[in-house]
Protein backbone atom coordinates (compact mmCIF):
# COMPACT_ATOMS: atom_id res chain seq x y z
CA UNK A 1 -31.14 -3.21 -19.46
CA UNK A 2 -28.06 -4.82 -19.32
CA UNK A 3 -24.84 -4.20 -17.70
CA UNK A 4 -22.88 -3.40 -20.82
CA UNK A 5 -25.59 -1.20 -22.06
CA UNK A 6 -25.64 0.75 -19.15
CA UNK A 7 -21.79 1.40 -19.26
CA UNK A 8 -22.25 2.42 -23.12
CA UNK A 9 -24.72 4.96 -21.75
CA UNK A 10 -22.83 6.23 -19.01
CA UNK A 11 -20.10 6.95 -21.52
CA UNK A 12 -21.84 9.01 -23.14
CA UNK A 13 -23.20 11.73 -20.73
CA UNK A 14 -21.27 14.34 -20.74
CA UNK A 15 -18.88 14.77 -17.89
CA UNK A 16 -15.88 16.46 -19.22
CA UNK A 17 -16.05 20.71 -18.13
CA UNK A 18 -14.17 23.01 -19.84
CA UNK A 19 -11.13 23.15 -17.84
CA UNK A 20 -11.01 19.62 -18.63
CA UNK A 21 -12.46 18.61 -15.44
CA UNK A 22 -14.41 16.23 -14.46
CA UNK A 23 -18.11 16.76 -13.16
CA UNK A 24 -20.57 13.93 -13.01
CA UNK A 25 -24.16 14.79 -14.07
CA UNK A 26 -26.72 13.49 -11.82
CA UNK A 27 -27.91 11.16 -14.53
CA UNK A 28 -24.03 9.82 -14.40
CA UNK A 29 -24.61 9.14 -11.19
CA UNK A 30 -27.34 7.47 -11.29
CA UNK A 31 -25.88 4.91 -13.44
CA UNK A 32 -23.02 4.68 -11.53
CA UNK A 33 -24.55 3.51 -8.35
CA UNK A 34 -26.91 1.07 -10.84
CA UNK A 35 -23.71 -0.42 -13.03
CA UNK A 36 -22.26 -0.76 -9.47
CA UNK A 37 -25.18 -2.86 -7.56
CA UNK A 38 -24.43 -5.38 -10.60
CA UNK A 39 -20.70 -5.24 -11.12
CA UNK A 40 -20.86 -6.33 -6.81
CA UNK A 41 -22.40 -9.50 -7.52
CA UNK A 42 -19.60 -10.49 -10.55
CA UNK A 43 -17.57 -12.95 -9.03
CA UNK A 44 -14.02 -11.93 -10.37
CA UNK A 45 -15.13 -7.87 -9.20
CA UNK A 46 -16.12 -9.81 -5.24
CA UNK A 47 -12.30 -11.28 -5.44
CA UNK A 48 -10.47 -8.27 -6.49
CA UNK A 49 -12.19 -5.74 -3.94
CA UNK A 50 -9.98 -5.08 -1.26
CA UNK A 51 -6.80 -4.89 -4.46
CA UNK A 52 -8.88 -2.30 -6.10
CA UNK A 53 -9.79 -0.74 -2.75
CA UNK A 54 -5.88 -0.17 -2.20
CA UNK A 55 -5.49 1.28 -5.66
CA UNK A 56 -8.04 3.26 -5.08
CA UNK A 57 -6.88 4.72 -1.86
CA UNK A 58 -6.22 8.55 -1.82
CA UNK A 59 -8.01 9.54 -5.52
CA UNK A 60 -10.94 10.78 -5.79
CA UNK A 61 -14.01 9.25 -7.84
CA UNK A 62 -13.16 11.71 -10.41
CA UNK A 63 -9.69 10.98 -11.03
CA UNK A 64 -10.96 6.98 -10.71
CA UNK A 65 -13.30 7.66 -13.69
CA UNK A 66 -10.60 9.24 -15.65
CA UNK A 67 -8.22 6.50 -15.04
CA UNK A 68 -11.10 3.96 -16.22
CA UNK A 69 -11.83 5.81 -19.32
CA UNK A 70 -7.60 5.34 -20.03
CA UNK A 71 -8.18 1.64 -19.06
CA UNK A 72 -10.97 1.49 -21.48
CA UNK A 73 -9.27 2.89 -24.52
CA UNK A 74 -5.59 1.33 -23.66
CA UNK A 75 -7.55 -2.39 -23.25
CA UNK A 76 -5.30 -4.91 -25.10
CA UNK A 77 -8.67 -7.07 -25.36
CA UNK A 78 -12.29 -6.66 -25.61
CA UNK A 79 -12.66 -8.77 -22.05
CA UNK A 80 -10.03 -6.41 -20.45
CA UNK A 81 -12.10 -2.78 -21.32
CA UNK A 82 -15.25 -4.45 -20.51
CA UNK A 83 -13.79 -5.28 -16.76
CA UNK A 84 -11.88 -2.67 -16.40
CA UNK A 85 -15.09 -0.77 -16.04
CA UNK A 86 -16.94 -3.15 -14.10
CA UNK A 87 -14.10 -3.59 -11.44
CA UNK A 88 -13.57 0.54 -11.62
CA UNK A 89 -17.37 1.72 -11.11
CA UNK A 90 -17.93 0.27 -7.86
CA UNK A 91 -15.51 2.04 -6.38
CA UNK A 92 -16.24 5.54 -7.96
CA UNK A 93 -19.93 4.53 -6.62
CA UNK A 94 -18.47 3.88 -3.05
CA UNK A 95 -16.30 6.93 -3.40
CA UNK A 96 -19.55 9.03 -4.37
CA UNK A 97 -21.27 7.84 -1.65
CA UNK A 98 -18.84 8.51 0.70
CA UNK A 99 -19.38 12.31 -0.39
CA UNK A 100 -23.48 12.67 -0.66
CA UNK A 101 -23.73 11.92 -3.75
């Protein structure tokens, strides 16, 4: 499957709780750490690491996924909500790691 299918798919498991919170299903997950592994060999995601590293510092991979999804829809371009995801899910993947998951 491709990389751009997978993100479709991970958009549309359900993730959202009813307080509004988010709560990845283990499916979600799954993709994550998949869409990641190919977003790491992207040459323009390798450059931009350690910047999105720093932005990423101190939020969680929950509040990273919501801030992607209002990347996504606020995209002035096609090309920027396509990498906004691919640069984003590797570090909700490293993030999720980091807790077990």
């Amino acid at each position: 499957m491709e990389i751009n299918d997978l993100i479709c798919e991970l958009l549309e498991e359900p993730v959202t709780q009813e307080d509004n919170g988010i709560e990845f299903t283990s499916r979600s997950v799954e993709l994550i750490h998949e869409i990641a592994e190919m977003c790491n060999e992207i040459p323009i995601v390798q450059k931009t690491k350690k910047q999105a590293e720093g932005y990423a510092e101190g939020l969680s991979a929950e509040q990273v996924y919501m801030d992607m999804l209002v990347k996504i829809v606020e995209a002035p371009t096609a090309i920027h909500m396509k990498m906004s995801a691919k640069m984003l899910i590797p570090i909700i993947s490293r993030k999720l790691k980091e807790r077990g998951l």
